[in-house]
N, C-alpha and C. Protein backbone atom coordinates (compact mmCIF):
# COMPACT_ATOMS: atom_id res chain seq x y z
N UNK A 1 -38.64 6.37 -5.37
CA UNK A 1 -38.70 6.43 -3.92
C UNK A 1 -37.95 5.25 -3.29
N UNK A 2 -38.10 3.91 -3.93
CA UNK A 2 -37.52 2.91 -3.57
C UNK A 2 -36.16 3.23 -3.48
N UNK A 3 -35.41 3.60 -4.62
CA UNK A 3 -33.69 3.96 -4.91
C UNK A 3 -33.45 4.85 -4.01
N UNK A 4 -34.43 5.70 -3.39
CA UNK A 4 -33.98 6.54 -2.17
C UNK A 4 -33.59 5.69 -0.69
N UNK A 5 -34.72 5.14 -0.44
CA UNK A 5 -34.86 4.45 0.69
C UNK A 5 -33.98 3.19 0.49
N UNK A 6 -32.97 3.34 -0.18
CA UNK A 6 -32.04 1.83 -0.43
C UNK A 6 -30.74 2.86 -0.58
N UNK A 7 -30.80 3.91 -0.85
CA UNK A 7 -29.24 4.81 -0.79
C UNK A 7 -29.48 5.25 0.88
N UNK A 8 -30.50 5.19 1.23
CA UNK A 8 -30.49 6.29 3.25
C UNK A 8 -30.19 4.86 3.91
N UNK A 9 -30.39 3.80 3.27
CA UNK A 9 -29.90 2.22 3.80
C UNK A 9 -28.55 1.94 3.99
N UNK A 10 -28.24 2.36 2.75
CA UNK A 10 -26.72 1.93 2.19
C UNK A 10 -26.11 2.60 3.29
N UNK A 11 -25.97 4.18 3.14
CA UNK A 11 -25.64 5.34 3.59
C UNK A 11 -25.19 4.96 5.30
N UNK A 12 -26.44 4.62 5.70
CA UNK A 12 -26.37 4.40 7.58
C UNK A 12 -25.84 3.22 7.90
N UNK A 13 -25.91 2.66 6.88
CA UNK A 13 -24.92 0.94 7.19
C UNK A 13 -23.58 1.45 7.24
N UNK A 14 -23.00 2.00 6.22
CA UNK A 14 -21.80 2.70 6.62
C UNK A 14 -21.35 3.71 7.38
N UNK A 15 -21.90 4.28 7.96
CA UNK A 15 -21.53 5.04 9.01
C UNK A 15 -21.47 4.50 10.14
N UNK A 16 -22.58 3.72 10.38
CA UNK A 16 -22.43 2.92 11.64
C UNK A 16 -21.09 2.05 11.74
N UNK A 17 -21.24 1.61 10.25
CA UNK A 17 -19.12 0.83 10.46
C UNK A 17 -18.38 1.43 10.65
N UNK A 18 -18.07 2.73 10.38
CA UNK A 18 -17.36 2.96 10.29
C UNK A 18 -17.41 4.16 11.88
N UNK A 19 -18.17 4.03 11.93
CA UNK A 19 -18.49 4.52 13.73
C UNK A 19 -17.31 3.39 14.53
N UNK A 20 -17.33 2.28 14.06
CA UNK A 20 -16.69 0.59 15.00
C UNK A 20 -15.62 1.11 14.58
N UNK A 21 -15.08 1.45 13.79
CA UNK A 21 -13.37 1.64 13.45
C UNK A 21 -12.82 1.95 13.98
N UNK A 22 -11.65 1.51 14.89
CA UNK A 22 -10.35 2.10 15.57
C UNK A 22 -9.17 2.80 14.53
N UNK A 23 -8.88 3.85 14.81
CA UNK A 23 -7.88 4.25 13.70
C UNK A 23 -6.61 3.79 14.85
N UNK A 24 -5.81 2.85 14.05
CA UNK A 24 -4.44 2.64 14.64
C UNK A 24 -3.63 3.13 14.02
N UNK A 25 -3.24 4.30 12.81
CA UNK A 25 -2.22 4.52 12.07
C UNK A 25 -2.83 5.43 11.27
N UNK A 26 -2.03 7.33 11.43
CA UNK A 26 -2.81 7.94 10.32
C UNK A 26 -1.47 8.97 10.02
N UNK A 27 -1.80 9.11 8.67
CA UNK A 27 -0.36 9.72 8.40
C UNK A 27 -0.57 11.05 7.57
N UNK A 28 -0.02 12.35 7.73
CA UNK A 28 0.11 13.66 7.09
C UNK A 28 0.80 13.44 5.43
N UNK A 29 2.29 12.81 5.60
CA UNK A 29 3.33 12.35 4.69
C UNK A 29 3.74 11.10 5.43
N UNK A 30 3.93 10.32 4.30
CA UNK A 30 4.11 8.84 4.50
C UNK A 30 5.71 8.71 4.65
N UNK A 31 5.93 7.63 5.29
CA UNK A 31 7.70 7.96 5.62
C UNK A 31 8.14 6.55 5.24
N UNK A 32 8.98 5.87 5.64
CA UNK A 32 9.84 4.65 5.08
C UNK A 32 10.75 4.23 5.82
N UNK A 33 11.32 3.25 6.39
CA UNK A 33 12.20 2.66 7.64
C UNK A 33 13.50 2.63 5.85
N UNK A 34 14.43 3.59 5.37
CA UNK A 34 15.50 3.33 4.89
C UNK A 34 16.68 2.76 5.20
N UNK A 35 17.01 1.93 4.88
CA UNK A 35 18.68 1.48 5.09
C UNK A 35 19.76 2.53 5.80
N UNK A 36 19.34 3.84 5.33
CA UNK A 36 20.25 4.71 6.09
C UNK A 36 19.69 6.11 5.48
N UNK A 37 20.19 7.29 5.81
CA UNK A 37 19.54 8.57 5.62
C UNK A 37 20.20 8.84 4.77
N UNK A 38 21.40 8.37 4.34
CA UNK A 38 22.30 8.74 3.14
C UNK A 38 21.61 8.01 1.77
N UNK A 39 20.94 6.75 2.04
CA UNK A 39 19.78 6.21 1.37
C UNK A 39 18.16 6.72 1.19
N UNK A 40 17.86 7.62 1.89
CA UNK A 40 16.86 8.48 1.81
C UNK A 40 16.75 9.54 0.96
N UNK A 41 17.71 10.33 1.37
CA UNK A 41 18.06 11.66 0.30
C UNK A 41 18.50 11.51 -0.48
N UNK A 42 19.42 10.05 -1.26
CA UNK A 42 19.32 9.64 -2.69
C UNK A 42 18.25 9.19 -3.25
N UNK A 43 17.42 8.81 -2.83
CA UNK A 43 16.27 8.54 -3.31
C UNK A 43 15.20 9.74 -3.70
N UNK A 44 15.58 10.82 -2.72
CA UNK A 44 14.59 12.26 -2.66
C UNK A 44 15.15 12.95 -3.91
N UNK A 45 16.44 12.76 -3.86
CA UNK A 45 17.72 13.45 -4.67
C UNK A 45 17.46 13.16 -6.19
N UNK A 46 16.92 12.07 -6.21
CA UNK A 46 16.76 11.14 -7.65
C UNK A 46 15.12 11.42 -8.27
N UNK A 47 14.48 11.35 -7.27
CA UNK A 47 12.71 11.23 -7.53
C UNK A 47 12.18 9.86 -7.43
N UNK A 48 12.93 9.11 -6.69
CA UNK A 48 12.14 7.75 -6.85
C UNK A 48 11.52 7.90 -5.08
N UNK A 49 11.50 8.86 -4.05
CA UNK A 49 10.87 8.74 -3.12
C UNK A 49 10.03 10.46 -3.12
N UNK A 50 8.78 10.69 -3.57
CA UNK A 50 8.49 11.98 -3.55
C UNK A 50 7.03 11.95 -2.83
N UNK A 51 7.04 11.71 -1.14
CA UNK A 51 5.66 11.99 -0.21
C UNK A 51 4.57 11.67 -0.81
N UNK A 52 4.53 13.13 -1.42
CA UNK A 52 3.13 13.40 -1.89
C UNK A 52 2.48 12.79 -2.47
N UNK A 53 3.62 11.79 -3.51
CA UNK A 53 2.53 11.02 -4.67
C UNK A 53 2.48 9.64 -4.04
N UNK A 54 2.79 9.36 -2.66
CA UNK A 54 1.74 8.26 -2.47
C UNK A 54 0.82 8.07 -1.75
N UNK A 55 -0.02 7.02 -2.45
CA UNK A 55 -1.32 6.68 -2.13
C UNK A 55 -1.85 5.60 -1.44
N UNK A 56 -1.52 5.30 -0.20
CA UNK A 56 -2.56 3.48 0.14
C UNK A 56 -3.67 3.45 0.18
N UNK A 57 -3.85 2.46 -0.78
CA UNK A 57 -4.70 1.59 -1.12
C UNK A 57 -5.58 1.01 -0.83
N UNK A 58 -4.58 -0.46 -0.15
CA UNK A 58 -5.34 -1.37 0.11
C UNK A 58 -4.68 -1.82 2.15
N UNK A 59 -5.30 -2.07 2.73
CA UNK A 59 -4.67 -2.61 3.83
C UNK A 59 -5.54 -4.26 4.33
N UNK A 60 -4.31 -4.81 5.34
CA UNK A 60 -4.85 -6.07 6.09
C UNK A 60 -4.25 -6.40 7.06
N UNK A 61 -4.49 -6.83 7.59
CA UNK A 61 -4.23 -7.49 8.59
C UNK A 61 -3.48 -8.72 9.32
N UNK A 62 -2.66 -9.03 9.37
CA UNK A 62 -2.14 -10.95 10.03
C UNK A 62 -2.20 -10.99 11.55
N UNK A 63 -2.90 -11.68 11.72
CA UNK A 63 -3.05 -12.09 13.48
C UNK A 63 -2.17 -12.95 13.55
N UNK A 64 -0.97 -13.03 13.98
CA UNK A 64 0.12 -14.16 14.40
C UNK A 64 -0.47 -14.92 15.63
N UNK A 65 0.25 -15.41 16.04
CA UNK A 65 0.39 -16.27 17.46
C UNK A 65 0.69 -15.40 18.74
N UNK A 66 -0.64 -15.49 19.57
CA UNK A 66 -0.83 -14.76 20.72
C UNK A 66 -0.80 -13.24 20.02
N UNK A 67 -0.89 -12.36 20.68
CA UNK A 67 -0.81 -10.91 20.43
C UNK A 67 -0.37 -10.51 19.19
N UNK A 68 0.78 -11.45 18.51
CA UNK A 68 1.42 -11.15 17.56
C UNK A 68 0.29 -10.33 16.11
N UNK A 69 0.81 -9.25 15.69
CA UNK A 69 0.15 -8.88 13.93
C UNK A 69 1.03 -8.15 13.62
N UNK A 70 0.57 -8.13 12.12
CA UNK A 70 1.31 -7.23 11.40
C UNK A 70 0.16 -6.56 10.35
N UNK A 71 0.58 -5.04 10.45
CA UNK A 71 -0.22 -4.57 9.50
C UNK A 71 0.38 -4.40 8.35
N UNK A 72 -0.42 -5.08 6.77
CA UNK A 72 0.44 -4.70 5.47
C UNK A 72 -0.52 -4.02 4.79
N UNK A 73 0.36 -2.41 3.80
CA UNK A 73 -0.37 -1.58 3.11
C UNK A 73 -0.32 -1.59 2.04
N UNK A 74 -0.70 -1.11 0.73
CA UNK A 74 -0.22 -1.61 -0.66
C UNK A 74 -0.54 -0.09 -1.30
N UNK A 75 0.86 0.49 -1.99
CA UNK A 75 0.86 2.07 -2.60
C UNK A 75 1.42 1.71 -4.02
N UNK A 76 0.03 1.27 -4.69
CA UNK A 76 0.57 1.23 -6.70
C UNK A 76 1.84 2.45 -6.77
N UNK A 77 2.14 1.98 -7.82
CA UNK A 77 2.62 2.76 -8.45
C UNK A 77 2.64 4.04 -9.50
N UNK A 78 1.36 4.41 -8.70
CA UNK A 78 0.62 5.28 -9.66
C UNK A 78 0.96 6.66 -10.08
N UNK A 79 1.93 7.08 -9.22
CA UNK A 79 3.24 8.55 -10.07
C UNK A 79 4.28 8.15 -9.49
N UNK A 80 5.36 8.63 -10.22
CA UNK A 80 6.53 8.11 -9.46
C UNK A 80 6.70 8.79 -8.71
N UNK A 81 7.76 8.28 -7.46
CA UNK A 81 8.58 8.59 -7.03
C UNK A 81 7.68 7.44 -5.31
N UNK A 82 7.39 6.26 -5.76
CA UNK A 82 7.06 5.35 -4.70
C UNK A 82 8.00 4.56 -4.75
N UNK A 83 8.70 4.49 -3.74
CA UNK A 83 9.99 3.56 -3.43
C UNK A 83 9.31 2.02 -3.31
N UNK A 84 8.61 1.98 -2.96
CA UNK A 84 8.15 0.50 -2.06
C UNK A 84 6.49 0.15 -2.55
N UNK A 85 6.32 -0.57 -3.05
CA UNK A 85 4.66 -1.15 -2.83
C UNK A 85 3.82 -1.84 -2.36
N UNK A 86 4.25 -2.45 -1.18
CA UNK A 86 3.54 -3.05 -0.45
C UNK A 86 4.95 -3.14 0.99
N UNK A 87 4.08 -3.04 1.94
CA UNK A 87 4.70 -2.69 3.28
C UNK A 87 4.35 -3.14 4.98
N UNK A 88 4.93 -3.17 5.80
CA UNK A 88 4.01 -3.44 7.07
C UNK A 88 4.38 -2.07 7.36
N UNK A 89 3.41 -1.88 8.53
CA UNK A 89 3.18 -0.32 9.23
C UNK A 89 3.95 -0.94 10.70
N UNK A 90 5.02 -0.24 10.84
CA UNK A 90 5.68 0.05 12.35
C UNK A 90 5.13 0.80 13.28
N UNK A 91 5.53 0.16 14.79
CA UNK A 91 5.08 1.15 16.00
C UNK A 91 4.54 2.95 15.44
N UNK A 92 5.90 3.25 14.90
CA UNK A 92 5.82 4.59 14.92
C UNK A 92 5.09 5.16 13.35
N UNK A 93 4.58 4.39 12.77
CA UNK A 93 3.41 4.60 11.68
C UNK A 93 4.46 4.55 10.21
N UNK A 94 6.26 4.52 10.64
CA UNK A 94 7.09 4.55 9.58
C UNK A 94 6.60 3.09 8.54
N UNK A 95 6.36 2.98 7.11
CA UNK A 95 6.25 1.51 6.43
C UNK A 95 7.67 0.89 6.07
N UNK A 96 7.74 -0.55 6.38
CA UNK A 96 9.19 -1.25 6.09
C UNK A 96 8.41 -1.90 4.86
N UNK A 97 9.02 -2.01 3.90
CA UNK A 97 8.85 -2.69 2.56
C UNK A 97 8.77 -3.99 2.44
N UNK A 98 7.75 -4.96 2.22
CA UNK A 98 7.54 -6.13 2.49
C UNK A 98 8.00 -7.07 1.32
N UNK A 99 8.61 -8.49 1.35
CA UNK A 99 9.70 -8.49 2.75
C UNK A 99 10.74 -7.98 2.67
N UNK A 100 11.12 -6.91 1.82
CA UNK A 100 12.19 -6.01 2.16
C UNK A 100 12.68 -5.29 0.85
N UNK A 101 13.28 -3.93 0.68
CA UNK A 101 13.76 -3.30 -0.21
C UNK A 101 14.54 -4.05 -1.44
N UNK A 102 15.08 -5.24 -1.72
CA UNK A 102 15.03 -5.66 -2.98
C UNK A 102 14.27 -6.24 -3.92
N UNK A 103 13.05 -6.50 -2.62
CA UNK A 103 11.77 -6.92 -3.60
C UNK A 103 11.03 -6.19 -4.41
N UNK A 104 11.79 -4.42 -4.29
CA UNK A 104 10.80 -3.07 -4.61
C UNK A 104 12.06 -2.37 -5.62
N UNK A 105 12.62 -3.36 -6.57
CA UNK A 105 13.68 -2.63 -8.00
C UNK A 105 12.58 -2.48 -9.01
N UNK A 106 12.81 -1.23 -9.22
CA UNK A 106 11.58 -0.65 -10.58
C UNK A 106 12.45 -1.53 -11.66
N UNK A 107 11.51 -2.20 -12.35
CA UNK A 107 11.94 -2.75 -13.70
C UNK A 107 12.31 -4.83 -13.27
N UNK A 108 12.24 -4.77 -12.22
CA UNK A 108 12.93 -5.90 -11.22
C UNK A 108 11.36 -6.99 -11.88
N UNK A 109 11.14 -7.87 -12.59
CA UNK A 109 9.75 -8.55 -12.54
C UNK A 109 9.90 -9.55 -11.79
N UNK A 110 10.67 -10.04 -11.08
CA UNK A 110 11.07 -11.07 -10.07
C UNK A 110 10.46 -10.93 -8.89
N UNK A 111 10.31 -9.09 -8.53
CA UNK A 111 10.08 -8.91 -7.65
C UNK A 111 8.41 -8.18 -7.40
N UNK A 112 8.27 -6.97 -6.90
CA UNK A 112 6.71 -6.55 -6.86
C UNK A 112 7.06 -5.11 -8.04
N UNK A 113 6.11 -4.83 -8.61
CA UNK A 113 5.92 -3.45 -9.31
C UNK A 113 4.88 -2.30 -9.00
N UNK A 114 3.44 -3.06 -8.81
CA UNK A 114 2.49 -2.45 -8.73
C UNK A 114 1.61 -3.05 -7.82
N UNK A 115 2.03 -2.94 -6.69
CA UNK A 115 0.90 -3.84 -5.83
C UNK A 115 -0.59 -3.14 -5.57
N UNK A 116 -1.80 -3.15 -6.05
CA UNK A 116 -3.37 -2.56 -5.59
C UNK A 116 -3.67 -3.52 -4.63
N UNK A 117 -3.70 -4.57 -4.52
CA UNK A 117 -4.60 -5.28 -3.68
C UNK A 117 -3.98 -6.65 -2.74
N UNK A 118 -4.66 -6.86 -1.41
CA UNK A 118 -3.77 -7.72 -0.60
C UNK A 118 -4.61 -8.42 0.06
N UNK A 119 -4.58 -10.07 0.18
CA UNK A 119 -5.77 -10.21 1.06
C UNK A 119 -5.21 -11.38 2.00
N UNK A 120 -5.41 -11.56 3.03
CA UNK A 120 -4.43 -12.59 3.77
C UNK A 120 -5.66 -13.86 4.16
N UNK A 121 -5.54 -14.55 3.73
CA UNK A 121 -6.75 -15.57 3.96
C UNK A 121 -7.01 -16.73 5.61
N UNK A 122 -7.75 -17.24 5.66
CA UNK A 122 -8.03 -17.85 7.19
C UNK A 122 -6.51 -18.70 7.32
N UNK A 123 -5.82 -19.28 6.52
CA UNK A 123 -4.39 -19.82 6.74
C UNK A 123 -3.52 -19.27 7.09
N UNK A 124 -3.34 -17.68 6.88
CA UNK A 124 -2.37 -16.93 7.53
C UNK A 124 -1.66 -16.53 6.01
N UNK A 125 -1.77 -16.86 4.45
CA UNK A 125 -1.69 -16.58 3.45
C UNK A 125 -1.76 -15.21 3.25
N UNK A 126 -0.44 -14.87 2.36
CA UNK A 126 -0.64 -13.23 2.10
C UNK A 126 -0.94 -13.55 0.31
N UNK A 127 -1.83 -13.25 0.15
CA UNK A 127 -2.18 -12.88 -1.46
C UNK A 127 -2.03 -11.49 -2.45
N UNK A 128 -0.97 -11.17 -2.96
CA UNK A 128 -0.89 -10.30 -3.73
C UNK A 128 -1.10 -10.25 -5.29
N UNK A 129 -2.14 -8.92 -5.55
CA UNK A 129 -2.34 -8.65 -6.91
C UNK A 129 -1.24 -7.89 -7.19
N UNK A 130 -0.59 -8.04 -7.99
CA UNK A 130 0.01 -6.83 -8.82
C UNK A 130 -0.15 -6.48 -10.12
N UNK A 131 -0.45 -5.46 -10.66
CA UNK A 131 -0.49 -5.10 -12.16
C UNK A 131 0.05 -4.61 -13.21
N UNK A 132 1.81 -4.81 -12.63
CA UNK A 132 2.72 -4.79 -13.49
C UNK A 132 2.71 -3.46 -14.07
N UNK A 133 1.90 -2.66 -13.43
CA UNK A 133 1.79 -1.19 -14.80
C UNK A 133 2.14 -0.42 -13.42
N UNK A 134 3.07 0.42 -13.87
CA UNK A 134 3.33 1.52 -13.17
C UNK A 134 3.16 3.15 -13.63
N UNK A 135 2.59 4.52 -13.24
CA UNK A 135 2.71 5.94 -13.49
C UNK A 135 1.39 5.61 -13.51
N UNK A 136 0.14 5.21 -13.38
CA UNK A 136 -1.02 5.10 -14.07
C UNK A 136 -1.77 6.78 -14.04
N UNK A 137 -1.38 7.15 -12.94
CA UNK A 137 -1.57 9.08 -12.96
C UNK A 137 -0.78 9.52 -14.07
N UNK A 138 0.20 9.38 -14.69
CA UNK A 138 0.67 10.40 -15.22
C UNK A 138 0.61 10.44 -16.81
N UNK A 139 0.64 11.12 -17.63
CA UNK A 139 0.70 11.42 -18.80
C UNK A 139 0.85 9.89 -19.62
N UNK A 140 2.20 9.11 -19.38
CA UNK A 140 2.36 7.92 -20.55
C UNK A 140 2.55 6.67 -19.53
N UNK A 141 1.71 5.89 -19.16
CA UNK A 141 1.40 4.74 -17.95
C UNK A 141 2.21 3.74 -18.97
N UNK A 142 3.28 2.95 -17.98
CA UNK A 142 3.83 1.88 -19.13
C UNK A 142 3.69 0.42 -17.90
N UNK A 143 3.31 -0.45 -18.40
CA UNK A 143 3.43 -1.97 -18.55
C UNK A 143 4.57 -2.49 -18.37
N UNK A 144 5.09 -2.39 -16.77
CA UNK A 144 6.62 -2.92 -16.93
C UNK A 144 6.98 -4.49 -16.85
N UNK A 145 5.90 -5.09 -16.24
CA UNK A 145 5.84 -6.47 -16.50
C UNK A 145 4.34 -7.13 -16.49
N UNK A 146 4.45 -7.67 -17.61
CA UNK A 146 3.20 -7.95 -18.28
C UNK A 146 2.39 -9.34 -17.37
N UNK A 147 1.38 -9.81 -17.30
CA UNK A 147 0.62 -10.45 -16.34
C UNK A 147 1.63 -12.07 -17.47
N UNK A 148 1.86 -12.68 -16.81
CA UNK A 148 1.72 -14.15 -17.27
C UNK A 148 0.80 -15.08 -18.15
């Protein structure tokens, strides 16, 4: 009876939060601010940009100076065809690749691979996990750059 009356607890705590939630950004198919459209449909053309298989994750927040934010989202790499893994969300809900499309070369360990998780701390600090493993949906998940 106790485990009941601690799940109808749990249960109404979250709804009520999630009652407070403003949705600022909701998306059918996820889209991408590309370099150019001739850069889009090579990417569609190839399979390294395919809608459907992505997933966000994780999101946060940066409160800049006065009004200023930025929202950043984080889409593992969990089937291919995710161009980008971590991103800010634009006016028009399109994601620009954070801080920008050469940081997002599959195989690139310099740069991001697998971003799950993001947390920006009281300094204005962006903290990224990445887990180096990319496909984790699909049949043979490979380890493209191994943790340090």
């Amino acid at each position: 009876m106790i485990q009941l009356c601690l799940v109808c607890i749990f249960l109404a705590n979250a709804l009520v939060g999630a009652a407070q939630m403003d949705v600022v950004h909701s998306w059918r198919a996820v889209d991408f601010t590309f370099p150019s459209s001739a850069a889009k449909d090579a990417m569609i053309r190839t399979g390294r940009f395919i809608p459907k298989n992505i997933a966000l994750i994780d999101v946060d927040v940066w409160e800049g100076h006065g009004q200023a934010q930025k929202v950043f989202v984080t889409m593992p790499r969990l089937k291919q065809g995710t161009p980008a893994t971590l991103a800010t969300v634009g006016l028009t809900g399109a994601l620009t690749p954070y801080p920008d499309w050469t940081w997002h070369r599959e195989g690139d360990c310099n740069g991001m691979t697998s971003v799950f998780r993001i947390d920006i701390d009281q300094c204005g600090r962006l903290w990224v996990l990445d887990s180096g493993t990319v496909d984790v949906f699909e049949q043979n998940p490979r380890m493209i750059c191994p943790p340090f």
